[in-house]
N, C-alpha and C. Protein backbone atom coordinates (compact mmCIF):
# COMPACT_ATOMS: atom_id res chain seq x y z
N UNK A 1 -5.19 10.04 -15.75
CA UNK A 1 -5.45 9.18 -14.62
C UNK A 1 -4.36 9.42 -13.57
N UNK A 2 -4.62 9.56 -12.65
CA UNK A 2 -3.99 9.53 -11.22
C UNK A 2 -4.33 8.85 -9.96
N UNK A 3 -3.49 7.41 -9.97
CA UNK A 3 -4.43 6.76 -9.31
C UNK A 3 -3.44 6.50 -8.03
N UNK A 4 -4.36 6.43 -6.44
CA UNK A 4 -3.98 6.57 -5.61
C UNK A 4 -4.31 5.52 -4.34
N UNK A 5 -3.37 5.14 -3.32
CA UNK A 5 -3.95 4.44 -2.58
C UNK A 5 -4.61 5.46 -1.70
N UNK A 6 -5.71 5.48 -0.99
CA UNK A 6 -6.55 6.08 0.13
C UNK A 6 -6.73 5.75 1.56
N UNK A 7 -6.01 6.23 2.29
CA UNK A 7 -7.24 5.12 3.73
C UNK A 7 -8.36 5.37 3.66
N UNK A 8 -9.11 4.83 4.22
CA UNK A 8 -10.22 5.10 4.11
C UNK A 8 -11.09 5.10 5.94
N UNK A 9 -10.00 4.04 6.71
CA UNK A 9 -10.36 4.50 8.20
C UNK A 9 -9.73 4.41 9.45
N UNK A 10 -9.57 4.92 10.55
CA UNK A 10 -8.24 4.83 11.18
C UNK A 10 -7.51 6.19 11.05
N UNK A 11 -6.67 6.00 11.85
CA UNK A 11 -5.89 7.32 12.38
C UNK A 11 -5.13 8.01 11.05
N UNK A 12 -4.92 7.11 10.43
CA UNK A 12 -4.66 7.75 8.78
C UNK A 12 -5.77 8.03 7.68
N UNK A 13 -7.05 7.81 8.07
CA UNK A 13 -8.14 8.60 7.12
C UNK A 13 -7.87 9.46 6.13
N UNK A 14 -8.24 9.34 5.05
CA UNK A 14 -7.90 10.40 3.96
C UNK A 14 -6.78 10.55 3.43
N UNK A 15 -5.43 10.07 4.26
CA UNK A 15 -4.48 10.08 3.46
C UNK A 15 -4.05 9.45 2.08
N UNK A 16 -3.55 9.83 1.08
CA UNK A 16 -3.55 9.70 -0.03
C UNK A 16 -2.14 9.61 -0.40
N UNK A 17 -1.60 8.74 -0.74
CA UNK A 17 -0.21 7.94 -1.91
C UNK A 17 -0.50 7.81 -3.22
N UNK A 18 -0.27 8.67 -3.91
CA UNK A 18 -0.11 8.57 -5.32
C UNK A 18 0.86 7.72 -5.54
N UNK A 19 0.50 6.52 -6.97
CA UNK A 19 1.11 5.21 -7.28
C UNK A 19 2.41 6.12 -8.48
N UNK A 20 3.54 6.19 -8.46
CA UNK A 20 4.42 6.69 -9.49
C UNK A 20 5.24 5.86 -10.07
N UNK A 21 5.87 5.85 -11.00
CA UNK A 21 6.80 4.66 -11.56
C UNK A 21 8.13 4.74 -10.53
N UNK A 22 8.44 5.28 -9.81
CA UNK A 22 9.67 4.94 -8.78
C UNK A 22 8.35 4.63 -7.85
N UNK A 23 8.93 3.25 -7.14
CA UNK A 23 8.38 2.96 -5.77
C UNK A 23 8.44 3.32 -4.59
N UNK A 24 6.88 3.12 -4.23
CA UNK A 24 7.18 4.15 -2.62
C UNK A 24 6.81 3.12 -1.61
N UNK A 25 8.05 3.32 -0.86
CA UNK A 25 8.22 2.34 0.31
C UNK A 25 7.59 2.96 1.65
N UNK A 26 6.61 1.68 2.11
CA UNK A 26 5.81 1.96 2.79
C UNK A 26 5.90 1.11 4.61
N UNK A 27 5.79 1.86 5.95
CA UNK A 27 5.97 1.06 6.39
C UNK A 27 6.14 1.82 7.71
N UNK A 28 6.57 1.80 9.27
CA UNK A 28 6.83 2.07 10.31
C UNK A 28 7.96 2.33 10.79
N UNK A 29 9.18 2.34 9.94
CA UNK A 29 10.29 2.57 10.02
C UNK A 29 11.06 4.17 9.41
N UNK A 30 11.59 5.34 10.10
CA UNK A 30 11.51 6.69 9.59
C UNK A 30 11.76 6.57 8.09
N UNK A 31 12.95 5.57 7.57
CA UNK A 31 13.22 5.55 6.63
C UNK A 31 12.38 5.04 5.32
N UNK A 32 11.10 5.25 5.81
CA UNK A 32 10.45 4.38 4.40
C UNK A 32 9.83 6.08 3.87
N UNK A 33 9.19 6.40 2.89
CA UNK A 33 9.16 7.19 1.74
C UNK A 33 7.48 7.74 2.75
N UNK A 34 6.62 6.42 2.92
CA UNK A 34 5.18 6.97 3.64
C UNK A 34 5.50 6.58 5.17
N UNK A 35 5.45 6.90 6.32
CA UNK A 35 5.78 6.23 7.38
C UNK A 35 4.03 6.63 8.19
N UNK A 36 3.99 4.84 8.86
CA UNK A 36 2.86 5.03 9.28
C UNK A 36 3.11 4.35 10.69
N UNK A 37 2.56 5.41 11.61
CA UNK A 37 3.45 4.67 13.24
C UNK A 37 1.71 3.93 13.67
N UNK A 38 2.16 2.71 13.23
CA UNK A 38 1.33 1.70 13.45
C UNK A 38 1.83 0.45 14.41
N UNK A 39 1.07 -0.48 15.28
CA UNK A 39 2.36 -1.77 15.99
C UNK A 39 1.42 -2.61 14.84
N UNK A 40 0.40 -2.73 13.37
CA UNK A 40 0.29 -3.58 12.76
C UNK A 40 1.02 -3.77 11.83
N UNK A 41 2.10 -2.38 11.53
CA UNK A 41 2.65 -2.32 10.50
C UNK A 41 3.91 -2.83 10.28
N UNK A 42 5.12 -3.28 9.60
CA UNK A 42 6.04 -3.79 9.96
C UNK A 42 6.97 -2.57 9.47
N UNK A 43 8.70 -2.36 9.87
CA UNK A 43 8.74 -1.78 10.16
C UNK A 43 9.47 -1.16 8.24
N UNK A 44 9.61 -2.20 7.56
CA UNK A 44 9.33 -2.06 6.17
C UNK A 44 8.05 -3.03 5.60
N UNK A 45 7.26 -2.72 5.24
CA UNK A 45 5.96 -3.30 5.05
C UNK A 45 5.43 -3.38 3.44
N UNK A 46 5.36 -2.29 2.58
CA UNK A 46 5.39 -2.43 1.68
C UNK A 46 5.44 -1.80 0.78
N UNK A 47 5.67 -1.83 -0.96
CA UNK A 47 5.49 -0.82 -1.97
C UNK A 47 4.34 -1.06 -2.82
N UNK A 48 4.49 0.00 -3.31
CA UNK A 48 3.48 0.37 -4.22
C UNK A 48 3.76 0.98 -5.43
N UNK A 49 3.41 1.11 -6.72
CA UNK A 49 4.09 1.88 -7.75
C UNK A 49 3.29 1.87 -9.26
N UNK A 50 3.91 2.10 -10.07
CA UNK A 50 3.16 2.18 -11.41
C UNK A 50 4.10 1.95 -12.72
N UNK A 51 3.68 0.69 -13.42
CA UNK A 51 4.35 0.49 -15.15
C UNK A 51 3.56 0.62 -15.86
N UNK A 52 3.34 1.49 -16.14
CA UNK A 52 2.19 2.19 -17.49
C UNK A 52 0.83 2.08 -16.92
N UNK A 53 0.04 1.34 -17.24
CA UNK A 53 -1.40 1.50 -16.64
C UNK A 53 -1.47 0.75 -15.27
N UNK A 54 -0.37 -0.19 -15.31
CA UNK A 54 -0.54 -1.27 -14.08
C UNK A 54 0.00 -0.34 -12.77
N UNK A 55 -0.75 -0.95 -11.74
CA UNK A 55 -0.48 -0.69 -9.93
C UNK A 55 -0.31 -1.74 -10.01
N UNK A 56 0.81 -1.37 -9.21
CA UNK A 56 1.72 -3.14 -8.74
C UNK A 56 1.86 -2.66 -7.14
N UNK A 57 1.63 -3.75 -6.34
CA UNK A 57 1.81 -3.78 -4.92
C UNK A 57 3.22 -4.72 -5.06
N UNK A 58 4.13 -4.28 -3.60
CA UNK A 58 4.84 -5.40 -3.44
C UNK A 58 4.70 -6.11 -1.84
N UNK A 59 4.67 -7.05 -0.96
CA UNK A 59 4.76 -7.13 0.00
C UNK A 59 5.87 -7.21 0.44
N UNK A 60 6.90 -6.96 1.41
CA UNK A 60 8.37 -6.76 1.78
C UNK A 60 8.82 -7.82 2.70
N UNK A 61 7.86 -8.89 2.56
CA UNK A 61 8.15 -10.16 3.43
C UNK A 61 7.59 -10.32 5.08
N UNK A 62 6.53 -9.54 5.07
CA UNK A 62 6.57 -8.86 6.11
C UNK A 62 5.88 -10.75 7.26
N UNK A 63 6.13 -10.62 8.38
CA UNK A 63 5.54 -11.78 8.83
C UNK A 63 4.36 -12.31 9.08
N UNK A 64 2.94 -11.11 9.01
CA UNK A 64 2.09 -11.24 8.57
C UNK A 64 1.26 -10.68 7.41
N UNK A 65 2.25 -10.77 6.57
CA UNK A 65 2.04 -10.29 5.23
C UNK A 65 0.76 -9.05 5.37
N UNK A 66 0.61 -9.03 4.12
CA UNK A 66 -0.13 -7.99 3.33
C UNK A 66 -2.02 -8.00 2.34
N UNK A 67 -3.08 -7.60 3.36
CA UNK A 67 -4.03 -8.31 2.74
C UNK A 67 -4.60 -7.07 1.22
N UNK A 68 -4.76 -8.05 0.21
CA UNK A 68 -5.42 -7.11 -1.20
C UNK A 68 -7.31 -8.26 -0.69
N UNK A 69 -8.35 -6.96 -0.56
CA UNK A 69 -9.24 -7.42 -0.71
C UNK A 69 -10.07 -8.44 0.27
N UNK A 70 -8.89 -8.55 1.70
CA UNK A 70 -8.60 -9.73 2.35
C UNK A 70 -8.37 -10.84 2.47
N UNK A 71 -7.64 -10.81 1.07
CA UNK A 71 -6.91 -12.12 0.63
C UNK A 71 -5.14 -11.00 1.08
N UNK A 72 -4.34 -12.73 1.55
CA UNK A 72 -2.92 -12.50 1.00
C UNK A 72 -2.36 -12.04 -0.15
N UNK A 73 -1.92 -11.15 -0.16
CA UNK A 73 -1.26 -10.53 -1.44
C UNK A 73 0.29 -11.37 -1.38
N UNK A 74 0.34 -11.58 -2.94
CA UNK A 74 1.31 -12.01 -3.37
C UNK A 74 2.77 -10.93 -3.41
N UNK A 75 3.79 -11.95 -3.67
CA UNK A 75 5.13 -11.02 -3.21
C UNK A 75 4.54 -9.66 -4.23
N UNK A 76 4.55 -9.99 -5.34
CA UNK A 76 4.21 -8.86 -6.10
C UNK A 76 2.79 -8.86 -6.78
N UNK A 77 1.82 -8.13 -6.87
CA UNK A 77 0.06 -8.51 -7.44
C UNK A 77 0.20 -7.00 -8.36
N UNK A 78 -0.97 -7.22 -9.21
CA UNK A 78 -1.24 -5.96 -10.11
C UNK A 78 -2.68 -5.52 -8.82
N UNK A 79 -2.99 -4.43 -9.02
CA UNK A 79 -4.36 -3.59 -8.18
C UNK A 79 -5.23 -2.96 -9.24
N UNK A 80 -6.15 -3.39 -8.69
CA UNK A 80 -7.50 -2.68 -9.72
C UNK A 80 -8.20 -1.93 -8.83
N UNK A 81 -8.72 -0.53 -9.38
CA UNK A 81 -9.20 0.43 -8.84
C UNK A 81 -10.50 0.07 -8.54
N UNK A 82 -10.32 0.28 -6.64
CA UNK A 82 -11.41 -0.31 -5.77
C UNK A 82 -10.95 -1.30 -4.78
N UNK A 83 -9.95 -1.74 -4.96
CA UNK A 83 -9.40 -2.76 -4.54
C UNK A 83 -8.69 -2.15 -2.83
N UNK A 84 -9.21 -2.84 -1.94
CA UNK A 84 -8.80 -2.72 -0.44
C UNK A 84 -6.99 -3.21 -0.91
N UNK A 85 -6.41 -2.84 0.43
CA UNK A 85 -4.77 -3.06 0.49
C UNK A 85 -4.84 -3.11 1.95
N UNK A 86 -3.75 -3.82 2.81
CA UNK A 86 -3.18 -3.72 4.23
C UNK A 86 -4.68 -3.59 5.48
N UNK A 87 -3.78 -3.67 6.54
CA UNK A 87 -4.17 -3.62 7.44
C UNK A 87 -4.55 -2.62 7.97
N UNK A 88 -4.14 -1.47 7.16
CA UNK A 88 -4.86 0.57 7.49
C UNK A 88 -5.33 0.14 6.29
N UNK A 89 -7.27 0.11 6.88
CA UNK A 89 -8.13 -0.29 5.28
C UNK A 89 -7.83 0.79 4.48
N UNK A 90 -7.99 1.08 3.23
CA UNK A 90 -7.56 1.40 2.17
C UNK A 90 -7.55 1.09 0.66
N UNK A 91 -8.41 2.35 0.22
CA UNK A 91 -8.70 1.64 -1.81
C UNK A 91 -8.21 2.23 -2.34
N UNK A 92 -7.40 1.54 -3.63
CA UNK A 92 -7.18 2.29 -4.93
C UNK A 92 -8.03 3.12 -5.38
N UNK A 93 -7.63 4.45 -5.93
CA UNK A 93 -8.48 5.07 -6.59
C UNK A 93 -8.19 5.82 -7.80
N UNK A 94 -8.82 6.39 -8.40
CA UNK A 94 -8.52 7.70 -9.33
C UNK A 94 -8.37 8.51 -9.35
């Protein structure tokens, strides 16, 4: 299994983040690991990562947080494959 976040539409289409057990910091700022020059994005926004089978999202406090599914995501949530993330739509996948 290799499971990945996707966009799916928007100026980042197709791009693909593989979930790894070190976290990848996500966000609008050069220094984050994925950088996405967005004005929805904050400028650390969020992680993403992997503890054995689980995808764990984190949100980074951002001021309008982080939607899973278009619900608020919690500081930290598990992700199930299929599952929308953020404001660059986007699904977990395999």
């Amino acid at each position: 299994m290799n499971p990945r976040l996707r966009a799916l539409s928007g100026p980042y289409k197709d791009l693909e983040i593989p979930f790894e057990e070190q976290p990848k910091n996500i966000g609008r700022a050069e220094n984050n690991d994925v950088v996405l020059k967005d004005n929805l994005v904050s400028n650390d926004h969020f992680q993403i990562w992997r503890e054995g089978v689980d995808l764990l999202f984190k949100d980074l406090r951002t001021r309008n947080g982080t939607f899973v599914n278009g619900q608020p995501g919690l500081c930290r949530s598990m992700l199930a494959i299929s599952q929308s993330l953020g404001g660059i739509e986007g699904a977990v996948e395999t």
